[in-house]
Protein backbone atom coordinates (compact mmCIF):
# COMPACT_ATOMS: atom_id res chain seq x y z
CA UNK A 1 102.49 125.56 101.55
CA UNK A 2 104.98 125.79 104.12
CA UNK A 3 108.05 123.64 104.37
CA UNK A 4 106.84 122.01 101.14
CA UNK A 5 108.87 122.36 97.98
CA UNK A 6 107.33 120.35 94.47
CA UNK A 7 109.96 119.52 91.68
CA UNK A 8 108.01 118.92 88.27
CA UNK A 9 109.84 117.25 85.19
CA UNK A 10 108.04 117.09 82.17
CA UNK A 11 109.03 115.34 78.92
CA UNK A 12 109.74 118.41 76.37
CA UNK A 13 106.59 116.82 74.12
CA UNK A 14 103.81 116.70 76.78
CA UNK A 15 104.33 120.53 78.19
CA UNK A 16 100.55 121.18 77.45
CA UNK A 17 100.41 119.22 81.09
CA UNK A 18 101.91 121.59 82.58
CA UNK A 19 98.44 122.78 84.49
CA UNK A 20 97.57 119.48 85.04
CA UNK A 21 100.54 118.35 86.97
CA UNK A 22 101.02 121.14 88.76
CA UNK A 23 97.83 120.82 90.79
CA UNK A 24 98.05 116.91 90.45
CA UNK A 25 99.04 116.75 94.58
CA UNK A 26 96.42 118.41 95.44
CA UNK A 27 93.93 117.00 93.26
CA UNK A 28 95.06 113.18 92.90
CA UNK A 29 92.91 112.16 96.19
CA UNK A 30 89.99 113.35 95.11
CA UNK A 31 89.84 113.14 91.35
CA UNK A 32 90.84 110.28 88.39
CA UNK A 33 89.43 106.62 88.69
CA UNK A 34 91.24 104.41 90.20
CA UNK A 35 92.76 100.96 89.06
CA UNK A 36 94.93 99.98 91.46
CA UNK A 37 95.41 100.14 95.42
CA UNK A 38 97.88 98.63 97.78
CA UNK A 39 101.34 99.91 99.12
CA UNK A 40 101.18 102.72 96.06
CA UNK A 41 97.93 103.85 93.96
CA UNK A 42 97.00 104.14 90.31
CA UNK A 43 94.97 106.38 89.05
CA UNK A 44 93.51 106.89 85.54
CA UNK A 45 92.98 110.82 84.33
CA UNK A 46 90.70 111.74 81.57
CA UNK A 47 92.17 115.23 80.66
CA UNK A 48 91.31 117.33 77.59
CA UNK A 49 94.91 116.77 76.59
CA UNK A 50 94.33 112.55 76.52
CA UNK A 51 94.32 109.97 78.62
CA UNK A 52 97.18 109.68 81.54
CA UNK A 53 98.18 106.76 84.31
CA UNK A 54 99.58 108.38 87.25
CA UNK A 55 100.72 106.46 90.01
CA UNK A 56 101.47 108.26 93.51
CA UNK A 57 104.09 106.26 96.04
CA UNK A 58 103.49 105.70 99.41
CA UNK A 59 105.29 108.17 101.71
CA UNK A 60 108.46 106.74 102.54
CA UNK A 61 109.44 106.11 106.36
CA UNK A 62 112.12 108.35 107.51
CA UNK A 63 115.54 106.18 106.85
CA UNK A 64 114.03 106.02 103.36
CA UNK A 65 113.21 109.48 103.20
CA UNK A 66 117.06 110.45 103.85
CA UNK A 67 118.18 107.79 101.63
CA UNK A 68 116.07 109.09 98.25
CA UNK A 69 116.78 112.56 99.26
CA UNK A 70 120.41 112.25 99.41
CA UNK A 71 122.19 109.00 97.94
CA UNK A 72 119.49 107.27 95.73
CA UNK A 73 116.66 109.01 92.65
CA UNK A 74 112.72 108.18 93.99
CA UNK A 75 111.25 105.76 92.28
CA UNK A 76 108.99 108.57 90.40
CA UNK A 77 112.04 109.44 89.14
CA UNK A 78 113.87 105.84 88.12
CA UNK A 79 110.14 105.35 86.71
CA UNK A 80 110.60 108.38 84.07
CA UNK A 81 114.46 107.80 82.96
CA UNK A 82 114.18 104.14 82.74
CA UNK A 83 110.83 104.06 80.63
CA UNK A 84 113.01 106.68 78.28
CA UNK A 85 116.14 104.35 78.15
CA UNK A 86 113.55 101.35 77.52
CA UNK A 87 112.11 103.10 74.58
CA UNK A 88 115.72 103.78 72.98
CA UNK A 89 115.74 99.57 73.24
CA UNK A 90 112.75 99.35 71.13
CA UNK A 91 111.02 98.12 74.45
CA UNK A 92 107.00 98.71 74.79
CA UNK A 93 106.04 100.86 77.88
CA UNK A 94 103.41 103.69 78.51
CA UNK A 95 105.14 106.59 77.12
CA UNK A 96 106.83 108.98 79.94
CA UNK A 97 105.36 111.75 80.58
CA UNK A 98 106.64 113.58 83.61
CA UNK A 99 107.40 112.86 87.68
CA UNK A 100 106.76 114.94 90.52
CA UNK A 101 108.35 114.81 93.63
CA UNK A 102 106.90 117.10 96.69
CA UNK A 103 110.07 117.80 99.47
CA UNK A 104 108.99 118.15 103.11
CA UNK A 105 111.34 120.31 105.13
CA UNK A 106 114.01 119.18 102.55
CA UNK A 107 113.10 115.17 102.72
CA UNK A 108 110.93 113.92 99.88
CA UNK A 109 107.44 113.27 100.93
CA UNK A 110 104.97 112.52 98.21
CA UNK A 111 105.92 111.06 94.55
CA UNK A 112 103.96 110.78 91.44
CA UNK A 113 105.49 109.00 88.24
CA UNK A 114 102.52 109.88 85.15
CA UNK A 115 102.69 108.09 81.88
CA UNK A 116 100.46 108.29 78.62
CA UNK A 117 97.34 105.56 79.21
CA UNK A 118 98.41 102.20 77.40
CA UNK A 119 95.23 100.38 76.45
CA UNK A 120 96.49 97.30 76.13
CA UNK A 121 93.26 94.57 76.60
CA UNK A 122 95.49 91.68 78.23
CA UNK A 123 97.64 90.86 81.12
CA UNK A 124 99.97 88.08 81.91
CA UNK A 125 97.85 86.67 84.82
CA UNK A 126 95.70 85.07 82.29
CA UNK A 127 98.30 82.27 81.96
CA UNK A 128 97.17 80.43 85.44
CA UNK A 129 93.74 80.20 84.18
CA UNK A 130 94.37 78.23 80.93
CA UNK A 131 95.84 74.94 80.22
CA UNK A 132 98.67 75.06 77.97
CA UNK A 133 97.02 73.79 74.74
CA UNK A 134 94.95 76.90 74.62
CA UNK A 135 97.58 79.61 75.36
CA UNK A 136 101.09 78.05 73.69
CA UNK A 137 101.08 80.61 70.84
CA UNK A 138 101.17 83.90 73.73
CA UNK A 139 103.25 81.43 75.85
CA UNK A 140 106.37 81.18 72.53
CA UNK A 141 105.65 85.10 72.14
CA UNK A 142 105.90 85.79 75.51
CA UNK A 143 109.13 83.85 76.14
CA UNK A 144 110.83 85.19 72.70
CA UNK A 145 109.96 88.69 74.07
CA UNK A 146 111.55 87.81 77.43
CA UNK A 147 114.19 86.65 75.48
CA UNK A 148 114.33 90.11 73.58
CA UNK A 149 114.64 91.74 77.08
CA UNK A 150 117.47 90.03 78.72
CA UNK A 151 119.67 90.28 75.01
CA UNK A 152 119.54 93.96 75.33
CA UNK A 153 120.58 93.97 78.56
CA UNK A 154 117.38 94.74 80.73
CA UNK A 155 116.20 92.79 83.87
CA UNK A 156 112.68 93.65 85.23
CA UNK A 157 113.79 92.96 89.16
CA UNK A 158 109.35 92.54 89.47
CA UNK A 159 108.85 90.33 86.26
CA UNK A 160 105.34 89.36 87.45
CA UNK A 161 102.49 89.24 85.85
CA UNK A 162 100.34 92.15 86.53
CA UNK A 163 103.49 93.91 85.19
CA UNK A 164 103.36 92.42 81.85
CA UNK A 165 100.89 93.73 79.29
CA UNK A 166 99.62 92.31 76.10
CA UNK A 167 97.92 93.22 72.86
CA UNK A 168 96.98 90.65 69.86
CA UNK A 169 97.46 92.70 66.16
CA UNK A 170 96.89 90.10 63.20
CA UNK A 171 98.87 87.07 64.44
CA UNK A 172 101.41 88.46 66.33
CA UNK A 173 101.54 89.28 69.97
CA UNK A 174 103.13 92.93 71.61
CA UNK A 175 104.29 93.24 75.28
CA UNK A 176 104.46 96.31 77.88
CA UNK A 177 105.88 95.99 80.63
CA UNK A 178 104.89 98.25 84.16
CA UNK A 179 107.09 99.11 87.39
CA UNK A 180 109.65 100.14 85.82
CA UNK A 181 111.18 101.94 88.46
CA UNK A 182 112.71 98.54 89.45
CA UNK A 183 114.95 97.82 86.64
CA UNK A 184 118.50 96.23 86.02
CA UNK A 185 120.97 97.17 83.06
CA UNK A 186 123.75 95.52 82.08
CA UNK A 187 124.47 91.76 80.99
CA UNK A 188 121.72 89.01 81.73
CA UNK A 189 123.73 85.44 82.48
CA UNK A 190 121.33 81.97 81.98
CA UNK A 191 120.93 81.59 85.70
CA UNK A 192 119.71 85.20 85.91
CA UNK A 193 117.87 84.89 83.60
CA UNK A 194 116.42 81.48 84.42
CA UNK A 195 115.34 83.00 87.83
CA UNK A 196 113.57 85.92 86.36
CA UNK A 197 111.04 83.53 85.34
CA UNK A 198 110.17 82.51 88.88
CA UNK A 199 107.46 84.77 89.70
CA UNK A 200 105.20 83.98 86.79
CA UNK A 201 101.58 82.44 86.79
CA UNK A 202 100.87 79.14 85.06
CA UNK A 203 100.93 75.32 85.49
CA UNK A 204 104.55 73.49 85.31
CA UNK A 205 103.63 72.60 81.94
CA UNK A 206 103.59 76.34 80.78
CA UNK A 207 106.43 77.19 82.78
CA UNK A 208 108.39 74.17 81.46
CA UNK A 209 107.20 75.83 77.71
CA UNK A 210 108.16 78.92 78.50
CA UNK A 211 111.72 78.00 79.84
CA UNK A 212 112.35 75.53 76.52
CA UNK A 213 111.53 78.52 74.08
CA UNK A 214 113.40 80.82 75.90
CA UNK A 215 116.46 78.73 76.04
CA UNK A 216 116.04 78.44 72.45
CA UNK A 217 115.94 82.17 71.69
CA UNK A 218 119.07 82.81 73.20
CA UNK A 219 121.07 79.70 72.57
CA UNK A 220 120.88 77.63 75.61
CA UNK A 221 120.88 74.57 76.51
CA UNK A 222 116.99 73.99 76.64
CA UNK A 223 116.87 70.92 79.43
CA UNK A 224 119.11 73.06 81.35
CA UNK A 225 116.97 75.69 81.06
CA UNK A 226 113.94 73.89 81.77
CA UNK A 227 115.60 72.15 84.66
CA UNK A 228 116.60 75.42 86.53
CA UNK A 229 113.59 77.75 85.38
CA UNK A 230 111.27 75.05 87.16
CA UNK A 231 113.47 74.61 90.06
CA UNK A 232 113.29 78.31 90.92
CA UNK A 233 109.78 78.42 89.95
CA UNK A 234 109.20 76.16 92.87
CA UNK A 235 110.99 77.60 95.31
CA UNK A 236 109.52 81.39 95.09
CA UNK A 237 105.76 79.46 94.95
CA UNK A 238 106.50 77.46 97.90
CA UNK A 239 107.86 80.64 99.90
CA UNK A 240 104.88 82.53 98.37
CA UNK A 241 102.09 80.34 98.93
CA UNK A 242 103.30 80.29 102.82
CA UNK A 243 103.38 83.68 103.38
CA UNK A 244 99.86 84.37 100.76
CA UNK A 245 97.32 81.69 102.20
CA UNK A 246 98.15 78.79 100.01
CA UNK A 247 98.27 81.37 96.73
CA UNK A 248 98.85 79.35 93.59
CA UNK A 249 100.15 79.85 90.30
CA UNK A 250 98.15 78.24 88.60
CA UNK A 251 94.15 78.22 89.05
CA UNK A 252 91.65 75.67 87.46
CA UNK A 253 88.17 77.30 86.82
């Protein structure tokens, strides 16, 4: 097409996609199943070479346009190199497979970030349906993992739950994370940390268990901990809820 120049990187392993992604612009709006729509869309492909997530972002306006074509990587892109650094960490994500990023009259324009399908049966959110008694055993996993995160040096900048994936194997718990195009590297102090808890689902009590374990994991002062992690908690719900119709973090069935 005219004025309209595609740049395809593929991880050296999953070349065999090379047919698939090469149509993918053409064919993501009218093919796959999605699983997610808002600002960006995901879309689930059943191909004969497996199973693939791919997740197209929204056109950017113009300023952004100029600013990912010239001083900052798309977020296709930061989604691809950071899932790879993440795996050198030992960190759970859906394996990288390639981005794609389509160039309008030399601004980028469309963006796809695909991954390898992670079937992982549970999410995060199911923390603000549950009282604490019934969850605490995913809620001291959960935090330890956290914990795991922030000591090597990795801060999800969305640590939400619809981001945070779960799977149950025997009696231990395995996370994923997703959106990992907005990531942090480098140290992770205890008020950072503390405030990357903010965003999460669940009733003070949970929170308040989640903060303790946490502080424990990497040495904190666990009051503190607990103190702050609530604190912040608070404040993003409050400035949430006004903005999302009352939204809550936690819900009783």
């Amino acid at each position: 097409m005219v004025g309209i120049d595609m740049n395809i990187v593929i991880h050296p392993q999953y070349q065999h996609f090379c047919s698939f992604l090469e149509s993918l612009p053409q064919t993501f709006g009218k093919e796959g199943e999605s699983i997610y729509k808002g600002r960006n869309e995901i879309k689930v492909f059943h191909t004969l070479e497996g199973d693939v997530a791919v997740k197209s972002f929204k056109v950017p306006a113009l300023f952004n346009r100029l600013i990912y074509t010239f001083f900052r990587s798309s977020k296709a892109k930061r989604s691809y190199e950071h899932s790879l650094l993440l795996k050198t960490k030992g960190i759970e994500v859906p394996t990288p497979v390639a981005y794609i990023e389509e160039k309008k009259y030399f601004l980028l324009a469309s963006s796809y970030y695909v991954s390898a399908y992670l079937g992982y049966p549970g999410m995060l959110r199911e923390l603000a349906y549950h009282p604490l008694e019934e969850v605490e055993d995913l809620v001291v996993a959960f935090a330890r993992f956290t914990a795991f995160l922030h000591e090597n040096e990795v801060l999800h900048i969305d640590y939400s739950p619809g981001n945070i994936l779960y799977k149950k194997a025997g009696a231990e718990y395995h996370f994923a994370i997703l959106d990992t195009n907005r990531m942090k590297f480098g140290a992770v102090d205890w008020k950072t940390g503390c405030n990357n808890l903010r965003r999460l689902w669940g009733s003070q009590e949970t929170i308040a268990r989640i903060a303790r374990e946490y502080a424990r994991a990497r040495g904190f002062d666990e009051q503190r901990t607990e103190v702050l992690t609530l604190e912040k908690h608070t404040q993003f719900w409050k400035r949430y809820s006004g903005k999302h119709k009352g939204e809550k973090p936690y819900k009783k069935e």
